[in-house]
C-alpha atoms as a PDB file:
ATOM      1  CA  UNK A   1      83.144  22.477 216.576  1.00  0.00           C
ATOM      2  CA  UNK A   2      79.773  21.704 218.439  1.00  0.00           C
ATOM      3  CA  UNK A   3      78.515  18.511 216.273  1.00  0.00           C
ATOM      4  CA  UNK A   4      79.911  15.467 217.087  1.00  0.00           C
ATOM      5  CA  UNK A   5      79.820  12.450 214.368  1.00  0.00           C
ATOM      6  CA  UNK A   6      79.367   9.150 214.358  1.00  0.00           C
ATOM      7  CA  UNK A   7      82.565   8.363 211.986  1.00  0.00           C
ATOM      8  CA  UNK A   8      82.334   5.597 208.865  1.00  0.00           C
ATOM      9  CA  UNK A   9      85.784   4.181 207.868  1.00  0.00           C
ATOM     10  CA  UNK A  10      87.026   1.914 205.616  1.00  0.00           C
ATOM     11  CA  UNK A  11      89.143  -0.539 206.511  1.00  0.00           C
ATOM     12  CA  UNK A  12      92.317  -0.512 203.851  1.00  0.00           C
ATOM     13  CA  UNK A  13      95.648   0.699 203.320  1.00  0.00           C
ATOM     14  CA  UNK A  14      95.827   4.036 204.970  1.00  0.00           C
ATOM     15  CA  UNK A  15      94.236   3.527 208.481  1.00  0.00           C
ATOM     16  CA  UNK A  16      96.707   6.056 210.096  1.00  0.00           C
ATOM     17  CA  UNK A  17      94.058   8.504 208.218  1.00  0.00           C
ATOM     18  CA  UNK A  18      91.399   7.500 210.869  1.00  0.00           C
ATOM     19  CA  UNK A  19      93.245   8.891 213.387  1.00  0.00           C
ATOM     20  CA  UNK A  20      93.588  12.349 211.832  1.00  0.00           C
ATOM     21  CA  UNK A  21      89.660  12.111 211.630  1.00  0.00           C
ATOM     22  CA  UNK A  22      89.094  10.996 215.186  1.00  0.00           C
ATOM     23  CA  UNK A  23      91.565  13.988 216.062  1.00  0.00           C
ATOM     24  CA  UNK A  24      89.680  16.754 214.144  1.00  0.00           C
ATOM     25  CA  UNK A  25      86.633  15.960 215.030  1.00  0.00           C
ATOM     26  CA  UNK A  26      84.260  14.862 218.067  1.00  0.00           C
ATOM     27  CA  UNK A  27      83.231  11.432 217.360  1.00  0.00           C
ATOM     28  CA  UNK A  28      80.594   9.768 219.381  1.00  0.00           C
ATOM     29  CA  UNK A  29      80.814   6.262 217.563  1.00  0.00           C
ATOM     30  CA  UNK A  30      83.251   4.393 214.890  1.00  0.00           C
ATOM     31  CA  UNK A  31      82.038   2.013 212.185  1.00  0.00           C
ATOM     32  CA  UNK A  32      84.011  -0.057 210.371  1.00  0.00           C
ATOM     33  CA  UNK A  33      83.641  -1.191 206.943  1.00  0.00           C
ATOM     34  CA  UNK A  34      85.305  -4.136 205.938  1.00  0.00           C
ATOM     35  CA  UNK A  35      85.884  -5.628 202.852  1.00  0.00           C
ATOM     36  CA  UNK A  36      86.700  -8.871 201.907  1.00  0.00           C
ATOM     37  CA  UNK A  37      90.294  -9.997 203.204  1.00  0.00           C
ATOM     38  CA  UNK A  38      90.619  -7.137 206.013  1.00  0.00           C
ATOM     39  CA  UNK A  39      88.936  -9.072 209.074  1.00  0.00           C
ATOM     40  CA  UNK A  40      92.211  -9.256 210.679  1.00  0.00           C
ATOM     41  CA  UNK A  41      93.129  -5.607 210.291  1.00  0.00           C
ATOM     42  CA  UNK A  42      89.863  -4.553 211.358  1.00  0.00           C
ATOM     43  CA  UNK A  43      90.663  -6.962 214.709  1.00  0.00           C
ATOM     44  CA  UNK A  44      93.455  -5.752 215.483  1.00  0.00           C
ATOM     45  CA  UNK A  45      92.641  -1.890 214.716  1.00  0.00           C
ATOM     46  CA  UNK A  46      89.525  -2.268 217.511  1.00  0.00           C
ATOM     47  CA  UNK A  47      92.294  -2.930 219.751  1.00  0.00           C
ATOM     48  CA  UNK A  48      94.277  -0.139 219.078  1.00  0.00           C
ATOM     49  CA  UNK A  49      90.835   2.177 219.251  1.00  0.00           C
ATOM     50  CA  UNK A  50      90.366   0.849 222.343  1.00  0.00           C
ATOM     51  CA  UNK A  51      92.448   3.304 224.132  1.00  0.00           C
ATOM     52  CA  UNK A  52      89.495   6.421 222.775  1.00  0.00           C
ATOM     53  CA  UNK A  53      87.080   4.589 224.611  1.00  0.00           C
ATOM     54  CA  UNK A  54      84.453   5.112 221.757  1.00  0.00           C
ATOM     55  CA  UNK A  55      81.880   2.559 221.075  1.00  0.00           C
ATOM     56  CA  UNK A  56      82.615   0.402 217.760  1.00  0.00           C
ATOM     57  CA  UNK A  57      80.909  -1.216 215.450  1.00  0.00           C
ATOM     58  CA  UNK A  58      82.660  -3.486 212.537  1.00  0.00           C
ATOM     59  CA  UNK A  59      80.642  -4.070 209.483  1.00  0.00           C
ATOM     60  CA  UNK A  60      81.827  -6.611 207.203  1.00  0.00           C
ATOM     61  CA  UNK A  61      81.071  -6.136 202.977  1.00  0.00           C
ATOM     62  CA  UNK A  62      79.626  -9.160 201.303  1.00  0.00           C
ATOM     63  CA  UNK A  63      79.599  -9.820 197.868  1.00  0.00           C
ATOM     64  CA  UNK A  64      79.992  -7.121 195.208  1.00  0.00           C
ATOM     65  CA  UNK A  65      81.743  -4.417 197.003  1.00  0.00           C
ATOM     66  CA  UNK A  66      80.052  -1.591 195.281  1.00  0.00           C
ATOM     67  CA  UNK A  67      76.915  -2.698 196.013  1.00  0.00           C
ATOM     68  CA  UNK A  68      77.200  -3.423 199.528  1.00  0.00           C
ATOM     69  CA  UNK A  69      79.122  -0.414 200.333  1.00  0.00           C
ATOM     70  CA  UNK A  70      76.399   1.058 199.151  1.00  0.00           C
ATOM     71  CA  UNK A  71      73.299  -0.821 200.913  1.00  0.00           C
ATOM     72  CA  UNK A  72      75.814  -0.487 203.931  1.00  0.00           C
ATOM     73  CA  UNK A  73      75.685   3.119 203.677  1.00  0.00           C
ATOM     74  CA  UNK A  74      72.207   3.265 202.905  1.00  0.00           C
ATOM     75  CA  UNK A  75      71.502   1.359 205.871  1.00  0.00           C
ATOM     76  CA  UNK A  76      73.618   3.370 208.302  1.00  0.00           C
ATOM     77  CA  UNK A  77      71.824   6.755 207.235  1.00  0.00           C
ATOM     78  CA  UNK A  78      68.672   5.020 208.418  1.00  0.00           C
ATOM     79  CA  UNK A  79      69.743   3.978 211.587  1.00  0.00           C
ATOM     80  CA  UNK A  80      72.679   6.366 212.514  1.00  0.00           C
ATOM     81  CA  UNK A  81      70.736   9.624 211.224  1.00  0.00           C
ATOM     82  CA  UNK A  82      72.693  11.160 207.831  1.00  0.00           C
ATOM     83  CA  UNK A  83      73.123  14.700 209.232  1.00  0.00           C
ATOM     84  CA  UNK A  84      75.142  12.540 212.116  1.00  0.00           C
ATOM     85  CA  UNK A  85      77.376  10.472 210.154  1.00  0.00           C
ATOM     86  CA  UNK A  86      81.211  11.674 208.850  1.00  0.00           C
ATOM     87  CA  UNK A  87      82.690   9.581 206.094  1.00  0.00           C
ATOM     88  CA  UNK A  88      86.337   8.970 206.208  1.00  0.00           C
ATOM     89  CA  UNK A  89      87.038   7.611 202.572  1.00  0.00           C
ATOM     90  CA  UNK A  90      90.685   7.951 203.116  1.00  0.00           C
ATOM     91  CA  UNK A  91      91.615   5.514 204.768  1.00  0.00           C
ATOM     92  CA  UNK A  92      90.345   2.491 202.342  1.00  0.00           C
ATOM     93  CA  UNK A  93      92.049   1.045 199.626  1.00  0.00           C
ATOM     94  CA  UNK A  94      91.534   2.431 195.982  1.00  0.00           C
ATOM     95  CA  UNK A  95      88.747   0.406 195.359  1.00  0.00           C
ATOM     96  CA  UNK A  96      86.636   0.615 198.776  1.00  0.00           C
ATOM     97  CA  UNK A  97      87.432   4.709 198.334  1.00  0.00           C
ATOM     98  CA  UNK A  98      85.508   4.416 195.301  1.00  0.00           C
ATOM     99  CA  UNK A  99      82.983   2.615 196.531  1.00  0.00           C
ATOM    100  CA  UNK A 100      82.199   4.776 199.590  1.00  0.00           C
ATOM    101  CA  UNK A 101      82.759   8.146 198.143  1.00  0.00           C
ATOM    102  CA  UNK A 102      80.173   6.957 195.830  1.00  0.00           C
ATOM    103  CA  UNK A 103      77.772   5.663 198.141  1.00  0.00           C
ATOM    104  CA  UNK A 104      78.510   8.752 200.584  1.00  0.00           C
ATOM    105  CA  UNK A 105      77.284  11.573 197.410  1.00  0.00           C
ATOM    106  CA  UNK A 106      74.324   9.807 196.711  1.00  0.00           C
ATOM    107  CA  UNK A 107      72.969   9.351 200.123  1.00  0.00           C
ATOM    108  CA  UNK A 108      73.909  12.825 200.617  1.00  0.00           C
ATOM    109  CA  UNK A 109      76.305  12.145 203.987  1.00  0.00           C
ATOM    110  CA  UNK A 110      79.133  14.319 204.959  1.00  0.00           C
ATOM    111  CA  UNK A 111      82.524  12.956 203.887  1.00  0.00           C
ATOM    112  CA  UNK A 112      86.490  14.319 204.523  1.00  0.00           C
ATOM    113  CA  UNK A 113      90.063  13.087 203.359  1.00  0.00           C
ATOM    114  CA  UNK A 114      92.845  13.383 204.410  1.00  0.00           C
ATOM    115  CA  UNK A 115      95.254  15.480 202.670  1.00  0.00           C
ATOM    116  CA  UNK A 116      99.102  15.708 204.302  1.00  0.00           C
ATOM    117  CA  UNK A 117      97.641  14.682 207.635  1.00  0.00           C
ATOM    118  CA  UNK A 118      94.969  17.306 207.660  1.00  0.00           C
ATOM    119  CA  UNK A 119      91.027  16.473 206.924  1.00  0.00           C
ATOM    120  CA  UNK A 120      89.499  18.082 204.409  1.00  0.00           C
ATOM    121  CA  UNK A 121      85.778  18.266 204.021  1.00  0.00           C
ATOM    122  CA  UNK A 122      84.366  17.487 200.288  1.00  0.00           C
ATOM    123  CA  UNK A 123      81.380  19.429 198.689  1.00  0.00           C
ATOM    124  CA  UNK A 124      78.223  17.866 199.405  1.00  0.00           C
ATOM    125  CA  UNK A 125      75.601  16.922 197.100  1.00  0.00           C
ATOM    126  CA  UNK A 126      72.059  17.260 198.420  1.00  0.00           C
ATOM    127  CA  UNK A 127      69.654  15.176 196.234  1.00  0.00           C
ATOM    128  CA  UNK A 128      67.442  12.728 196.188  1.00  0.00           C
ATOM    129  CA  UNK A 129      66.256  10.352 193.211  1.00  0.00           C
ATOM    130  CA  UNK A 130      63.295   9.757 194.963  1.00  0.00           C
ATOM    131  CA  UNK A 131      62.066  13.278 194.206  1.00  0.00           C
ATOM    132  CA  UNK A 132      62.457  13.011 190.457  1.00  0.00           C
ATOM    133  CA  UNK A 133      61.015   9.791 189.723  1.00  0.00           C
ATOM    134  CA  UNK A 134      57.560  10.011 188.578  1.00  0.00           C
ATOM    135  CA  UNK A 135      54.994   6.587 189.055  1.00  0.00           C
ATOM    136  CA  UNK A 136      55.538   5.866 185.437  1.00  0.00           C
ATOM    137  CA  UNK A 137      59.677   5.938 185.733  1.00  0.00           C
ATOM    138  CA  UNK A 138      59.343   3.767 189.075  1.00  0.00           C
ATOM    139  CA  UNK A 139      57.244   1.287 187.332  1.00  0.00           C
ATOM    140  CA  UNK A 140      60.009   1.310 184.238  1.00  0.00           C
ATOM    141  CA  UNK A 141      62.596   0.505 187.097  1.00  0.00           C
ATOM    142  CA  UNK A 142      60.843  -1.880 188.283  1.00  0.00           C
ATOM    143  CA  UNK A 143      60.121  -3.776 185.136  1.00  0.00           C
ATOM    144  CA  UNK A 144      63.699  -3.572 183.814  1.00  0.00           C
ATOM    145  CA  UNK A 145      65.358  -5.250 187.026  1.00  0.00           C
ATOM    146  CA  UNK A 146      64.233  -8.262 185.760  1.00  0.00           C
ATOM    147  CA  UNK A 147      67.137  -7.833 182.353  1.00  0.00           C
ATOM    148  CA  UNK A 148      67.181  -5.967 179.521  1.00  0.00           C
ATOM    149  CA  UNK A 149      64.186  -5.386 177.588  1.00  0.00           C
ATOM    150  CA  UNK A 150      63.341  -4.168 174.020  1.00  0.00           C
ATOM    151  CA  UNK A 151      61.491  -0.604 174.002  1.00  0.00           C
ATOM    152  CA  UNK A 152      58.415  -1.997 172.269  1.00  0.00           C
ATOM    153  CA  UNK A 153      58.283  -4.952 174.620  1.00  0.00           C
ATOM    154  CA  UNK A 154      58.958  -2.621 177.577  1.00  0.00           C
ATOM    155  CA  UNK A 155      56.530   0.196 176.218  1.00  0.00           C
ATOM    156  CA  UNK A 156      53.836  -2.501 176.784  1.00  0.00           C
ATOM    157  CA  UNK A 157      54.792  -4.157 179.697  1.00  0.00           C
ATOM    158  CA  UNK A 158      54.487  -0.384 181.598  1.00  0.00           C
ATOM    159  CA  UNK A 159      51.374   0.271 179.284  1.00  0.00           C
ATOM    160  CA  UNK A 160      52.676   4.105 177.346  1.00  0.00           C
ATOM    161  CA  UNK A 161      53.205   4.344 173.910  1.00  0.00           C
ATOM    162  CA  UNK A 162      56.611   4.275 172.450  1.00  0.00           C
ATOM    163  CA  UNK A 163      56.640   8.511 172.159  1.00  0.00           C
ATOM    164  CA  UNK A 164      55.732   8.304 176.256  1.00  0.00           C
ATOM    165  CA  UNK A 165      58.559   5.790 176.842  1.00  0.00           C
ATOM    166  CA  UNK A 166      60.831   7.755 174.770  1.00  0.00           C
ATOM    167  CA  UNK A 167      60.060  11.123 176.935  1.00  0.00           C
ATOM    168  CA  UNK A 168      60.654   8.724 180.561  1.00  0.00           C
ATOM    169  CA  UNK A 169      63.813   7.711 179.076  1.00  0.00           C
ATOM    170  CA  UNK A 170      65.622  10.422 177.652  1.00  0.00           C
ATOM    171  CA  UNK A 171      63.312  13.406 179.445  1.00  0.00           C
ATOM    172  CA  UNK A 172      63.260  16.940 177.877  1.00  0.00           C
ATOM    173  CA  UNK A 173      64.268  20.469 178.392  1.00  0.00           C
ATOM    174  CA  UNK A 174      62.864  20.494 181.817  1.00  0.00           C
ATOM    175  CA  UNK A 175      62.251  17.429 183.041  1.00  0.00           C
ATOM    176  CA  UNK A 176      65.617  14.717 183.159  1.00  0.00           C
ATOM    177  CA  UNK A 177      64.911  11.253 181.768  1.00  0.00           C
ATOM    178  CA  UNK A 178      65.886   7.897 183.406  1.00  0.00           C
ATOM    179  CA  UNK A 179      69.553   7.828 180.921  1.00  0.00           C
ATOM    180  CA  UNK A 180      70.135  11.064 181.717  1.00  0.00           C
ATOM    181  CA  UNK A 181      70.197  10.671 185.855  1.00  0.00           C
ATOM    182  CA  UNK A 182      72.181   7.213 185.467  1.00  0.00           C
ATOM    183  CA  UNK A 183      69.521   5.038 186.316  1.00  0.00           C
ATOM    184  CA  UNK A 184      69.357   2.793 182.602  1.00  0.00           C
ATOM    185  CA  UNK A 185      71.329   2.155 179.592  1.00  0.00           C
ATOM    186  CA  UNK A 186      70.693   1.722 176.336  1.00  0.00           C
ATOM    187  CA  UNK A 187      72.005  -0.271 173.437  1.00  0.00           C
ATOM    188  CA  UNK A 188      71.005  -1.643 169.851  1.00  0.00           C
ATOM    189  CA  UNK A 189      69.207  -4.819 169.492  1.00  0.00           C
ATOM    190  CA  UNK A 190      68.885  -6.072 165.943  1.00  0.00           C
ATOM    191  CA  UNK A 191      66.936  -3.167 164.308  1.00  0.00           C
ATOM    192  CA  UNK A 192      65.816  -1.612 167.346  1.00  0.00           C
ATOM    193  CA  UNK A 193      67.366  -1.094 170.854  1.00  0.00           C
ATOM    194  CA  UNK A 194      66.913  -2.286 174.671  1.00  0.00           C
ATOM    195  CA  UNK A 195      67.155  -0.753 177.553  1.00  0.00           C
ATOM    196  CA  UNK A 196      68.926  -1.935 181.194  1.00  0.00           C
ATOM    197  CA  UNK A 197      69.438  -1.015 184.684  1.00  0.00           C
ATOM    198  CA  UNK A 198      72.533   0.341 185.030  1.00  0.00           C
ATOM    199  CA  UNK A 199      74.588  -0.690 188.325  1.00  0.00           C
ATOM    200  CA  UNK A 200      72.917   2.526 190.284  1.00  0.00           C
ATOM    201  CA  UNK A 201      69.285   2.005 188.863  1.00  0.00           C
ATOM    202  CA  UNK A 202      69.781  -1.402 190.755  1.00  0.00           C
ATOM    203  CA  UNK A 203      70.917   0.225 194.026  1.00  0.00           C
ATOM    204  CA  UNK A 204      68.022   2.599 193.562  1.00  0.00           C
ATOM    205  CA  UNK A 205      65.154  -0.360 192.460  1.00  0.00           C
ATOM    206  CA  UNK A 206      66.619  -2.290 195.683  1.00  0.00           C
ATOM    207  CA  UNK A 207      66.417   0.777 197.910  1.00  0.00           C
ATOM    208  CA  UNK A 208      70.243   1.665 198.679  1.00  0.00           C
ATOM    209  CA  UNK A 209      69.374   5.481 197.703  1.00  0.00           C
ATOM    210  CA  UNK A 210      66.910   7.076 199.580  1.00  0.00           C
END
């Protein structure tokens, strides 16, 4: 195998899966990702690393774990170059698995488990939000990530008529509205209804998907 990967890990229950990763494949550099309560694990597993001789860099999660695994990840495709970095999401706990293997699809970056001590690379999905959100569905974004609005108070506030708002929300045949691709939810409000970021059209607003 001629590439050689700078490998993301999370730091959980199954660590003994980072080795099978560091022994599959040529690794340049090792990031840690650490979630709340793991600092000592993560200590002690840079000495154990030590022995590779491979530069490593621990990155601690703050706050909501979702959403700093994925402004982590975000971050680490800017800086490490995505076509470069190998996502080990086997070696977390349930919840930081989640949380990167999540992260890891929508910033389209290669990730493996671990499956009986053998890696296993997962299907990759090459997308990017950026590329389907019009001006007008930014500027919705934008407007809802200060709470949940009512459609004819939103309709205004981004200046389209409720029909236009409609079409950015739920899209058509051709052309996938803001529900549709995850971004905001819905829900009744008296006699009408309001619409919300959902927790990935905040990652996206903020700028964790590129």
């Amino acid at each position: 195998m001629s590439e050689r990967y700078v490998l993301v890990a999370p730091v959980g229950d199954n660590l003994d899966a980072l080795y099978v990763g560091l022994s599959a494949f040529p690794t340049t550099k090792i990031i840690l990702v650490v979630p709340k309560g793991m600092v000592e694990e993560a200590k002690k597993l840079c000495k154990d690393l030590e022995v590779f001789k491979i530069p490593i860099n621990v990155v601690e999660l703050t706050g909501n774990m979702l959403e700093s695994m994925f402004e982590t990840l975000s971050n680490l495709k800017v800086s490490e170059g995505g076509d470069n970095i190998l996502v080990n999401v086997a070696t977390g706990d349930r919840l930081s698995t989640c949380a990167a293997l999540s992260a890891s699809y929508v910033n389209s970056l290669k990730v493996f488990t671990v499956v009986e001590d053998k890696p296993i690379l997962l299907p990759m999905l090459r997308f990017s939000f950026s590329k389907l959100i019009s001006e007008k569905k930014a500027e919705i974004l934008k407007v809802l990530l200060n709470g949940s609005i009512g459609f004819v108070v939103l309709a205004k506030k981004v200046k389209v008529s409720l029909p236009l708002l409609s079409y950015h929300l739920n899209g058509n045949r051709d052309t996938s509205g803001l529900i549709e691709l995850g971004l905001v939810d819905t829900s009744s409000m008296g006699k009408g209804k309001q619409a919300s970021l959902s927790t990935l059209g905040k990652f996206f607003v903020k700028g964790y998907l590129q």
